[in-house]
Every structure is written in C-alpha cells, then in structure tokens.
Protein backbone atom coordinates (compact mmCIF):
# COMPACT_ATOMS: atom_id res chain seq x y z
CA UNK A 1 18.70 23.27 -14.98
CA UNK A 2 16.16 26.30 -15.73
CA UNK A 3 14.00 25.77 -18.50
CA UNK A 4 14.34 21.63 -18.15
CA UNK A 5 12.71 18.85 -16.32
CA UNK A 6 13.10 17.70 -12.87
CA UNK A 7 12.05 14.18 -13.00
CA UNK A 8 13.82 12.92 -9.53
CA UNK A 9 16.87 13.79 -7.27
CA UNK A 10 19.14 12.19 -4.20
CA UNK A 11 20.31 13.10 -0.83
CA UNK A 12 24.00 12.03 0.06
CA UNK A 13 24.20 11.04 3.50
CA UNK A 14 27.49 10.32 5.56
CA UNK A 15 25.66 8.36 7.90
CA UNK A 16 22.65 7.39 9.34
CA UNK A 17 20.82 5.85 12.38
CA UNK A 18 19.00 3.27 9.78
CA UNK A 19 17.98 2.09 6.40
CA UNK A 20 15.06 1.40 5.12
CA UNK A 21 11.71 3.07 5.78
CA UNK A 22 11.02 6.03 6.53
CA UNK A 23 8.21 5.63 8.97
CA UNK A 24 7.57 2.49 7.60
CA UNK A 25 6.24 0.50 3.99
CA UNK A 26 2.61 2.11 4.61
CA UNK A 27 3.72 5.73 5.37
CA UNK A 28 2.19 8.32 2.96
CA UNK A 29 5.31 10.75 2.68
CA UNK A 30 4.68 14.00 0.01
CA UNK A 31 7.56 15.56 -1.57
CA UNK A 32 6.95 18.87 -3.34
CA UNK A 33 8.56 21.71 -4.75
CA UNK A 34 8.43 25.48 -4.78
CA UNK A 35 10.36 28.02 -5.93
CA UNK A 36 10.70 30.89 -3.65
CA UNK A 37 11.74 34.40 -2.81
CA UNK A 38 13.36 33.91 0.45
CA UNK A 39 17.04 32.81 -0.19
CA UNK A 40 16.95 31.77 3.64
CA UNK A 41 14.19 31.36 6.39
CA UNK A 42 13.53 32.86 9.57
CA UNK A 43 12.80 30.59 12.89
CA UNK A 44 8.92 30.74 12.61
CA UNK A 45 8.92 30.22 8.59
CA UNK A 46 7.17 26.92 7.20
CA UNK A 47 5.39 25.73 4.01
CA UNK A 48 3.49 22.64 4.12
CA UNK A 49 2.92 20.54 1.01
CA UNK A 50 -0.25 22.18 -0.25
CA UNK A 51 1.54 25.58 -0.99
CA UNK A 52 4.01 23.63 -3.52
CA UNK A 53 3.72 21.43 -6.44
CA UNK A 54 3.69 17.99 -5.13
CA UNK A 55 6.14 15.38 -7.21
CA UNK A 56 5.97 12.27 -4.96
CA UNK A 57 3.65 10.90 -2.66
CA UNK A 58 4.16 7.52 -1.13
CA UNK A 59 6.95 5.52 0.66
CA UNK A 60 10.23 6.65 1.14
CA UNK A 61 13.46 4.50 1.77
CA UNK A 62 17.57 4.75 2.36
CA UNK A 63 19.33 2.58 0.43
CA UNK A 64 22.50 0.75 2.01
CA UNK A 65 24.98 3.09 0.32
CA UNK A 66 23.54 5.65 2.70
CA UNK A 67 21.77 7.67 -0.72
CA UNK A 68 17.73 8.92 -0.69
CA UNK A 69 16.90 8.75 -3.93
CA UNK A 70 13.61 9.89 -5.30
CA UNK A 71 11.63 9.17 -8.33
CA UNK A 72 9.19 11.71 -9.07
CA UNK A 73 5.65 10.59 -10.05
CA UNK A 74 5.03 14.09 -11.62
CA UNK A 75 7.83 16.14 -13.47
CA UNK A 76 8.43 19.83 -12.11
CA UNK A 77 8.95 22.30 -14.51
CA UNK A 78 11.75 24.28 -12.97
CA UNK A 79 12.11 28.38 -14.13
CA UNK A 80 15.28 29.01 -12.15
CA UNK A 81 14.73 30.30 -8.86
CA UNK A 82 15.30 29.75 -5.57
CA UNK A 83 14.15 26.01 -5.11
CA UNK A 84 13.00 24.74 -1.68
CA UNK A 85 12.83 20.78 -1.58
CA UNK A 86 9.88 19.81 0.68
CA UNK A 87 9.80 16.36 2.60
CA UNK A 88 6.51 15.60 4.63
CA UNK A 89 5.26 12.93 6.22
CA UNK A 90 1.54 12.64 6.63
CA UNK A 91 1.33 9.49 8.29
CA UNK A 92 2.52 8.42 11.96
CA UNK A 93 4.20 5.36 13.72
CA UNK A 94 7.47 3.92 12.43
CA UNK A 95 10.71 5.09 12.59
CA UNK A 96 12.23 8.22 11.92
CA UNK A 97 16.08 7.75 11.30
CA UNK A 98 18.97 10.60 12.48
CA UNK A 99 20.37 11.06 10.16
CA UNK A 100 24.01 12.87 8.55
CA UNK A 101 23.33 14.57 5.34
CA UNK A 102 26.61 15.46 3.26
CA UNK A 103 27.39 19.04 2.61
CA UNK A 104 27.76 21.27 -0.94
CA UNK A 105 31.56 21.25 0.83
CA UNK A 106 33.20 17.43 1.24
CA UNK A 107 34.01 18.25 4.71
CA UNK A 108 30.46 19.62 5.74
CA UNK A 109 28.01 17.07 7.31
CA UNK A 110 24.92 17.99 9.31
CA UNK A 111 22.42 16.42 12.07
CA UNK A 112 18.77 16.57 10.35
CA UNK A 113 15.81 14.49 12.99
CA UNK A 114 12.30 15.07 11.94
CA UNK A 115 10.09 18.37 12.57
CA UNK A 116 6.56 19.34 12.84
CA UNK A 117 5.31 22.91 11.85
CA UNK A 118 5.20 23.33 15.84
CA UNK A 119 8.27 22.18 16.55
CA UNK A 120 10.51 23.71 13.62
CA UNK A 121 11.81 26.50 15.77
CA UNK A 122 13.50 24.01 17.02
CA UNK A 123 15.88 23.52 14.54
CA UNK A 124 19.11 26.35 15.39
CA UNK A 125 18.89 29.22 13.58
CA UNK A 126 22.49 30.22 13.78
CA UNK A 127 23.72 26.33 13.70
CA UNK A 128 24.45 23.76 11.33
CA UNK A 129 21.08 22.71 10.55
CA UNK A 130 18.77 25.59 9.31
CA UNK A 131 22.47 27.58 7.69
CA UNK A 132 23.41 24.28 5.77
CA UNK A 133 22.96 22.85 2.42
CA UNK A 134 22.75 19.46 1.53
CA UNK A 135 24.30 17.77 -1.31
CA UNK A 136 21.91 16.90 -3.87
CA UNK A 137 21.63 15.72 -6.94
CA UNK A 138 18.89 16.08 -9.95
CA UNK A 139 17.46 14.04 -12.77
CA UNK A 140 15.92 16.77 -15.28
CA UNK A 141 15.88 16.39 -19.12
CA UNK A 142 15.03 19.15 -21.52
CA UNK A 143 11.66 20.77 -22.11
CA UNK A 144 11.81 20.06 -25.56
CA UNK A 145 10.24 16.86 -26.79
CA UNK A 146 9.35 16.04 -23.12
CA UNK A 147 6.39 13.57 -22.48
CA UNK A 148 5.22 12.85 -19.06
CA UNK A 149 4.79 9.37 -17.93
CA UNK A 150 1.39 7.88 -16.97
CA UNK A 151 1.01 7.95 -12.97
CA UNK A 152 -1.22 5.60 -10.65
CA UNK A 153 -0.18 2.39 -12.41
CA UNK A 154 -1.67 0.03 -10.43
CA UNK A 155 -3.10 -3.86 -11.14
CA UNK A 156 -6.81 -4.13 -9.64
CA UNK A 157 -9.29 -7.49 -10.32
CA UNK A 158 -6.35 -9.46 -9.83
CA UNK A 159 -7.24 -13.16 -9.87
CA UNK A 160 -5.30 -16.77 -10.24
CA UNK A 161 -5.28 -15.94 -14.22
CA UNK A 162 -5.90 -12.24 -15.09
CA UNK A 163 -5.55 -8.51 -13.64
CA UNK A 164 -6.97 -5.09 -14.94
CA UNK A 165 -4.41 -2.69 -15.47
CA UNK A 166 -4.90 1.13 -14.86
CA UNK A 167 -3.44 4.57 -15.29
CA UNK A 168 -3.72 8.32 -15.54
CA UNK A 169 -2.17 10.23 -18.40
CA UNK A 170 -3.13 13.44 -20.27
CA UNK A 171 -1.98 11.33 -23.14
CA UNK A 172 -3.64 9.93 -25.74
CA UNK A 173 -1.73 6.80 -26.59
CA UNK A 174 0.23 4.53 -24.69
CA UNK A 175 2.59 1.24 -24.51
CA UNK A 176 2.41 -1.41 -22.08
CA UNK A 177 4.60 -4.10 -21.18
CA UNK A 178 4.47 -6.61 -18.84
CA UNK A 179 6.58 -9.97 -17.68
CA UNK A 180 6.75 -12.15 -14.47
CA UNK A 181 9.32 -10.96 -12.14
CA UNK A 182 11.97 -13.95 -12.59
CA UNK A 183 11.79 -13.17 -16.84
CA UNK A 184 14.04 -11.12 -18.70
CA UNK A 185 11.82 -10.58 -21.91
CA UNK A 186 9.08 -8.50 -21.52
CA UNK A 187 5.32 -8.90 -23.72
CA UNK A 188 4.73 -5.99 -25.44
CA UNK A 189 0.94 -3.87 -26.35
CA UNK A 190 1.73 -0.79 -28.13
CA UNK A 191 -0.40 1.92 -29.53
CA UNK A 192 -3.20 1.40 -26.61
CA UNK A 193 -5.24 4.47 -27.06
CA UNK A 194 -7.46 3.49 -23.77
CA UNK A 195 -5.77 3.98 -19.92
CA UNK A 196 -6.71 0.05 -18.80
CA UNK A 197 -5.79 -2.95 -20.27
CA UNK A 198 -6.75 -6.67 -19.18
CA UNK A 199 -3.98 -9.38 -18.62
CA UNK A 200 -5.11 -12.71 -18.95
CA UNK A 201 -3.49 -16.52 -19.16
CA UNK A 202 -1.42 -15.77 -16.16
CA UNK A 203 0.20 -18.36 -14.27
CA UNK A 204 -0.96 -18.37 -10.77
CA UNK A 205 0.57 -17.15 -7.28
CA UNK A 206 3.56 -15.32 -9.23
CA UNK A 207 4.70 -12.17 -8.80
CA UNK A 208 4.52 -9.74 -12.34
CA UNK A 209 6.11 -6.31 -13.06
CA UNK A 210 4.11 -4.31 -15.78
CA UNK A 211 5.03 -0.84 -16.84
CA UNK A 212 3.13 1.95 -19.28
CA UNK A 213 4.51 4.44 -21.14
CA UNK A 214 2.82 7.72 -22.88
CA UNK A 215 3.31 7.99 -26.57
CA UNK A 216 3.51 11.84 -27.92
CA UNK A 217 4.35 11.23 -32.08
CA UNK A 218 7.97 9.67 -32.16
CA UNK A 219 8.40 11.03 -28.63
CA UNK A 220 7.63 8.17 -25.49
CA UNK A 221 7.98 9.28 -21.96
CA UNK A 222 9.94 7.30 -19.29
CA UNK A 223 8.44 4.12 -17.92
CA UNK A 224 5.99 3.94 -14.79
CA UNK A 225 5.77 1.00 -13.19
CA UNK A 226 4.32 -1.68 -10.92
CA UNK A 227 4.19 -5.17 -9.64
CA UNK A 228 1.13 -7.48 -8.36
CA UNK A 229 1.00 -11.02 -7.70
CA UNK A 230 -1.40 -13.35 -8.74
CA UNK A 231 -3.70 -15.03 -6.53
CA UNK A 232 -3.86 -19.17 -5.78
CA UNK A 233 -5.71 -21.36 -8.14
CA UNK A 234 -9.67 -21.07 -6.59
CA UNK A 235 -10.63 -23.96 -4.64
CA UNK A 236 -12.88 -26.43 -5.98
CA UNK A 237 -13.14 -29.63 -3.02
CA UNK A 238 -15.76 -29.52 -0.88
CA UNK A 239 -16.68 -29.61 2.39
CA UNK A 240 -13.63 -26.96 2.96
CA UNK A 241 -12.78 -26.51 6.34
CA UNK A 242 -10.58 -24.42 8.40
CA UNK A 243 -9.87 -25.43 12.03
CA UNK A 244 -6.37 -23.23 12.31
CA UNK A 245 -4.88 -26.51 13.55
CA UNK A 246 -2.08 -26.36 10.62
CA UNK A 247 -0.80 -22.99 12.40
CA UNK A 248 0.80 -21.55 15.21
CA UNK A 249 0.85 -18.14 14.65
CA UNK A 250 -0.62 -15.53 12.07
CA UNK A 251 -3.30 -16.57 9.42
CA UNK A 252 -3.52 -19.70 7.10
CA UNK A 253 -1.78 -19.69 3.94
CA UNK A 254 -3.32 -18.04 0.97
CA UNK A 255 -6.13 -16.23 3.55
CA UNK A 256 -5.64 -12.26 3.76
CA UNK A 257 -6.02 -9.54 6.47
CA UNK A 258 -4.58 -6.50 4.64
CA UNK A 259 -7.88 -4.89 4.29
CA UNK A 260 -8.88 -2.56 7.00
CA UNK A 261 -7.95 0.35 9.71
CA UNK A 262 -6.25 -1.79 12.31
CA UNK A 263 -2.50 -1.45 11.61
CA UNK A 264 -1.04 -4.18 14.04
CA UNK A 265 -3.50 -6.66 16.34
CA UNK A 266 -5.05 -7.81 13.25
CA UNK A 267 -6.61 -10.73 12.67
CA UNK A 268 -4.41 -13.69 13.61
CA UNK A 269 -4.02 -17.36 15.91
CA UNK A 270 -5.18 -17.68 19.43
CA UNK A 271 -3.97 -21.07 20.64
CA UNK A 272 -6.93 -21.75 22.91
CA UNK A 273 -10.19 -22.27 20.39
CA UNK A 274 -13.37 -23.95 20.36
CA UNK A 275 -11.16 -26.80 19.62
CA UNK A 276 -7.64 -26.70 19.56
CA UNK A 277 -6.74 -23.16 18.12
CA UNK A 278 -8.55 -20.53 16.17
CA UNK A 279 -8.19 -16.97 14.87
CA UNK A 280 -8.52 -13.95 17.01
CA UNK A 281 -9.23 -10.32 16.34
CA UNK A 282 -7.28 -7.90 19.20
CA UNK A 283 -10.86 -6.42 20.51
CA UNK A 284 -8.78 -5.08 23.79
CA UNK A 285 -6.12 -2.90 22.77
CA UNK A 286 -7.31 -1.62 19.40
CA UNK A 287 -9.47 1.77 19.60
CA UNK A 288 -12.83 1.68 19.28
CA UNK A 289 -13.94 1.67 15.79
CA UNK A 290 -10.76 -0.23 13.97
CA UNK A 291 -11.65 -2.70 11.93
CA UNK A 292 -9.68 -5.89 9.55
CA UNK A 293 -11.03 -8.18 7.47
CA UNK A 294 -10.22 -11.63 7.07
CA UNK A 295 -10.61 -13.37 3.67
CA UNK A 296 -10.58 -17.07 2.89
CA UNK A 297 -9.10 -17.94 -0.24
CA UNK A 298 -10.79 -18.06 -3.53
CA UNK A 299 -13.58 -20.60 -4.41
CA UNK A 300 -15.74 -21.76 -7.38
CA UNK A 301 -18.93 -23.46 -6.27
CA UNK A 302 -20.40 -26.22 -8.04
CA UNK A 303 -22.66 -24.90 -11.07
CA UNK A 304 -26.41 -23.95 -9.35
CA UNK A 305 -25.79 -25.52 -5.97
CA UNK A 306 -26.28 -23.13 -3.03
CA UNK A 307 -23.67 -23.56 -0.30
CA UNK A 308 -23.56 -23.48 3.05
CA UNK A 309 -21.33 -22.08 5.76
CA UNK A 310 -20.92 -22.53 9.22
CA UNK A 311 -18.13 -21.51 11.76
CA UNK A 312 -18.38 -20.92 15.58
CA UNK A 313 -17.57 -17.77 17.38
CA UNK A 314 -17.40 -16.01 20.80
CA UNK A 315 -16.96 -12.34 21.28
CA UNK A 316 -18.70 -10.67 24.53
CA UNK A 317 -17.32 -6.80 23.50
CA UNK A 318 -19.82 -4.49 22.34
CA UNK A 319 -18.07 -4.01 18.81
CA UNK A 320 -19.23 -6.08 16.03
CA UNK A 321 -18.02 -8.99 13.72
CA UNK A 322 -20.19 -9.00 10.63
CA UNK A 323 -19.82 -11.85 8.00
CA UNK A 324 -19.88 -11.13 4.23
CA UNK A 325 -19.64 -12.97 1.09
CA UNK A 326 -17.62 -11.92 -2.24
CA UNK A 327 -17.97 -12.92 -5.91
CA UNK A 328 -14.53 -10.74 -7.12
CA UNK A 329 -11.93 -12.70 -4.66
CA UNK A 330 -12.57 -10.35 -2.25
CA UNK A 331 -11.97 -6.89 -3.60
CA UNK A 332 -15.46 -5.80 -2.54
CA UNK A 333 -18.15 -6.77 -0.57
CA UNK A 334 -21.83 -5.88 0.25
CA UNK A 335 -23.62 -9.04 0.53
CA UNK A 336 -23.55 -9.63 4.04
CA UNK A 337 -24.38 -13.16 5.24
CA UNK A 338 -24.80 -12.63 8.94
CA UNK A 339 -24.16 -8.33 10.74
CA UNK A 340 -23.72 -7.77 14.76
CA UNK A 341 -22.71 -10.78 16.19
CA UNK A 342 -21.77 -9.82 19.56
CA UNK A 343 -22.15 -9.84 23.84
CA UNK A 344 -21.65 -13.91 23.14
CA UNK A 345 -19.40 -15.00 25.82
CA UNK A 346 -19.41 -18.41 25.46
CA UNK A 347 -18.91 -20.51 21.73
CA UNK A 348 -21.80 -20.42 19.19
CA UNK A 349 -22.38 -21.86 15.55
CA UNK A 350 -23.35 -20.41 12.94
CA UNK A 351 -25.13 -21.81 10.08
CA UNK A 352 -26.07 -19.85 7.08
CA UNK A 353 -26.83 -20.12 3.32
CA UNK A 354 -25.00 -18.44 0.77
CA UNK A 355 -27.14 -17.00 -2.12
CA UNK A 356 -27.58 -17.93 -5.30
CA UNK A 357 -25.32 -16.09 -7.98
CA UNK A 358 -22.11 -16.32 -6.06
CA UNK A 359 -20.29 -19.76 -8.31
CA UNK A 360 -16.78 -18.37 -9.17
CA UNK A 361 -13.82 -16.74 -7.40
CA UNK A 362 -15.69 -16.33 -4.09
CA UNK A 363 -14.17 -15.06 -0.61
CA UNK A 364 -15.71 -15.19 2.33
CA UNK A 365 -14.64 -12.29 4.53
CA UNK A 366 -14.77 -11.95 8.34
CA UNK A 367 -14.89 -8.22 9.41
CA UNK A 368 -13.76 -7.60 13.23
CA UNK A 369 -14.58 -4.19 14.30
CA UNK A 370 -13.11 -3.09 17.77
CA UNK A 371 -14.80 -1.47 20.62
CA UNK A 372 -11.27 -0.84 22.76
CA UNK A 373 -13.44 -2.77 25.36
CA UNK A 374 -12.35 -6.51 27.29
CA UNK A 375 -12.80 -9.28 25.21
CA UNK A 376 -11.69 -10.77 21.92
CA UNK A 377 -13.14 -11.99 18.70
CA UNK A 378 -12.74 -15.49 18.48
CA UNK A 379 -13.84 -17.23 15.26
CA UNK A 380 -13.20 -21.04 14.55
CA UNK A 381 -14.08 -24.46 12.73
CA UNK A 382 -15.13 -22.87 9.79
CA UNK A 383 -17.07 -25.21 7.07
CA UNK A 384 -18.33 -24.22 3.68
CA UNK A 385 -20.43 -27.30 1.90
C-alpha cells in the first residue's frame, strides 16, 4: 500500500457481545491514523486523536456478519511505515460491546473491551491483547489521478418542498445527484462550480439520499453522501389546537424534540394535564442547566393577520421554560414570545401575540431548561388563532 490511498478499512471479528452502535447513534467516535516508530508499545504508551491524522469522526456500528467496517471521510496518504489504527470515543453513555477480533493467524482471536488513557495499563502487556494483531483489511487506490471527495454533506433549510445542500471540498467543481430513497434513478447537476445547491419541488414527508462528487479534469472522486427527509405539508386551518389527548406516550406526530442538551427525559406525555393529558419536560432528574425544545409543526398564517397563541402551563422549579417563535420551520430562533416562566405551581394561561412578519413555515418552539430541582414542566391546551 505505500505511496496509495487509504480511503477505509474493516475489522474481522469472531464474535461479539452486540451489534450495532458503538455507544450509541449520537456517539462522536474519531478514527485517526499515524505512522510511527515504535513497532510495539510499552504499558504506559498512548496517543490520543489529536497527535494523528483524523479520517473519521462520527458513529460507528457492527454489522451482523460480525465485520467493522469504516468509511473514511478524509483519505490518508500512507508512506509505508509502521501504521497505528486509532479508535476513540469522545462521547459517553451507550454501550460498549466485548468483543473477539480475528487474528493475522485463522486460529488467533483476542478479547478487546474499551480503555481510557488511565486505564490502558490495563490491558496485559505480555497477553493476548496488547502482543496481538488484528485482521484487517484496507480500501486504498493509487496516488495517481486521485481526487478527494467533498466531506460534510449535509441537507440544512429543509422544508415540505425544498432543502439547501452543502459541502466542503478543496475542489473547484462538483456533481450532485439526488433521488428519494424508494427510486432507483437518480437526478443529475453536473459541473456545479459552487459547494451548495437548492432542491426544490420535493414531495413532502419523504425520505431523499443526495450525494456530491469532486470533479478534477476527467478525474471524479468517490461519492459522499447523505439522506434528509422532508418535512409535513405546513398547516393552514385555524384555530389549531393541541390538547395531547390523541397520545399516550411521547410527542404528537409531526412535532420535534431533537433540539437540545437533554439526551433522554425530553420533552414528552404526562397523563395527568390541565385537562386530560399534556406534555412534560423531566425538570427532576435532568442536571441543572439541560435544556430540549419542543416544536409544533409547520404553519403559514393567513396573509397580514397577526395571530395569537395561548397554552397553559405549571412549573414551580427554579429553571425556566421560555417560548419562542420561528419563521424557518424551526431551524432557528430568537424571537422570543414569552422568557422565565417559572415558581407557578398551580395551571396558568398564557395569551400572547405573535408579531407581524412571521406568515410562512412557522414553528412555535417550547424550550424547557432544567434546574435538577422537584417539579416538572407541564405545558398544555395549546391554541394558535
């Protein structure tokens, strides 16, 4: 391989504890690369991420055929030496599988758990762990007429009809394509000479896969790629109203609680309300300081009327839910309608108006910020008219 193009590789394992994640879908795991001097490491030796060239950053996952494979998202260059493989996870919570990596030899298997920096000693110097070497394999082409792929490919502005699509390249020129997920043909844009494009005329809550290329004279690169969804048609009836009596557990269809610190006791349903049920943020047992927000869906107001909304809530905690109004479908958000309702024990209403300006694809977004104290945030009956 020296002189070419590592563009990915795979582990072989014999076995494992469990598939899937790694940590889980949200963990941030780097893989880099480095070659080194040492042909073997002592008990207190370590390099962390930052002292390599990092290739992959993002989710990791076994596959049911018990193989981690690993697409890089920027090619190493390899010059022949001694190669150390780095895999780090930056994130916490999750799982971390045992796992039974396959040996250079068929008959050699070893026992690999995860280590910190502080806790690497751990792994036996003299035993099958630090003294073995896994089977792997590598995707690498050759130097020669190589083009590197655009990176960060990623669909932002995404609304009912249309998304903005993104990318970094040191290119100059690239080719897009782009199809819903159930098609086999794909639409084609060549010769794109900026790193964004706009989709439009597409076909509401379906999932799309779009994919750039970098164009180098009659070289191209390999494909990056992504998927987003579009969102619901906006809605367009009023008086809408949300009483969370259609539900029994999590959030109303086509409303969102993605956004935010809080990775479990999000926003969801409370079965006692101000009448019936209503939605809760988990004030007790997340820290102090998390926060979610909860989005309605997507609404065009009648031309140069100004709206109103009202809802009811009860929160006694010292922590804060703030009320805010988007004109984007919720992708940002700094008009705030109502800030630090709290130390409300008992139910209250709300009534405020929405200014003027905000007509098409607008989200209303409830933002729950905990105080780790002994209450909840309650929010109900919500009207906007």
């Amino acid at each position: 391989m020296s002189g070419n193009i590592i563009t990915g590789l795979t582990f072989y394992l014999s076995s494992s504890s469990g598939t899937g994640y790694i940590g889980d879908a949200s963990s941030v795991i780097k893989v880099f690369l480095k070659e080194v001097s040492e042909s073997a490491f002592a008990s207190t030796s370590f390099y962390g991420y930052e002292e390599g060239d990092v290739v992959y950053s993002g989710a990791l996952s076994i596959s049911n055929d018990y193989k981690l494979s690993i697409t890089f998202d920027k090619a190493y260059s390899y010059s022949g030496g001694n190669l150390l493989i780095g895999i780090y996870n930056t994130t916490t919570g999750g799982t971390c599988p045992h796992t039974y990596f396959y040996g250079v030899e068929p008959s050699n298997s070893s026992s690999v758990n995860a280590y910190s920096s502080s806790g690497i000693s751990s792994v036996g110097a003299t035993g099958t762990s630090r003294s073995f070497l896994p089977k792997t394999t590598f995707t690498y082409q050759s130097a020669a007429g190589y083009v590197a792929p655009p990176s960060g490919l990623t669909a932002s502005n995404v609304t009912n009809a249309s998304a903005q699509v993104s990318w970094t390249s040191d290119g100059s020129s690239w080719n897009l394509e782009y199809k819903k997920t159930s098609d086999e043909n794909w639409t084609a844009v060549n010769g794109l000479t900026s790193k964004s494009y706009s989709l439009s005329s597409l076909d509401s809550e379906t999932a799309y896969q779009v994919r750039a290329q970098t164009v180098s004279g009659s070289n191209t690169s390999s494909w990056a790629s992504s998927t987003f969804t579009t969102k619901p048609n906006p809605i367009t009836t009023f008086p809408f109203t949300e009483d969370f009596s259609g539900i029994s557990s999590g959030i109303p269809t086509n409303w969102n609680n993605d956004e935010g610190t809080a990775t479990s006791y999000k926003w969801s349903y409370y079965a006692t309300g101000h009448e019936g049920g209503c939605i809760r943020f988990n004030s007790y047992n997340n820290q102090s300081g998390i926060w979610n927000a909860l989005k309605t869906p997507a609404m065009n107001f009648p031309t140069g009327k100004i709206m109103q909304l009202s809802f009811w809530y009860k929160y006694a905690g010292n922590g804060d839910l703030s009320v805010y109004v988007s004109n984007d479908g919720g992708d940002t958000y700094s008009t705030a309608l109502v800030e630090g309702l709290n130390k409300q024990s008992e139910w209250k209403q709300v009534e405020v108006s929405i200014p003027s300006g905000f007509e098409e694809n607008v989200v209303i977004v409830f933002k729950g910020t905990s105080d780790y104290g002994s209450y909840f945030i309650d929010v109900d009956d919500i009207t906007v008219q």
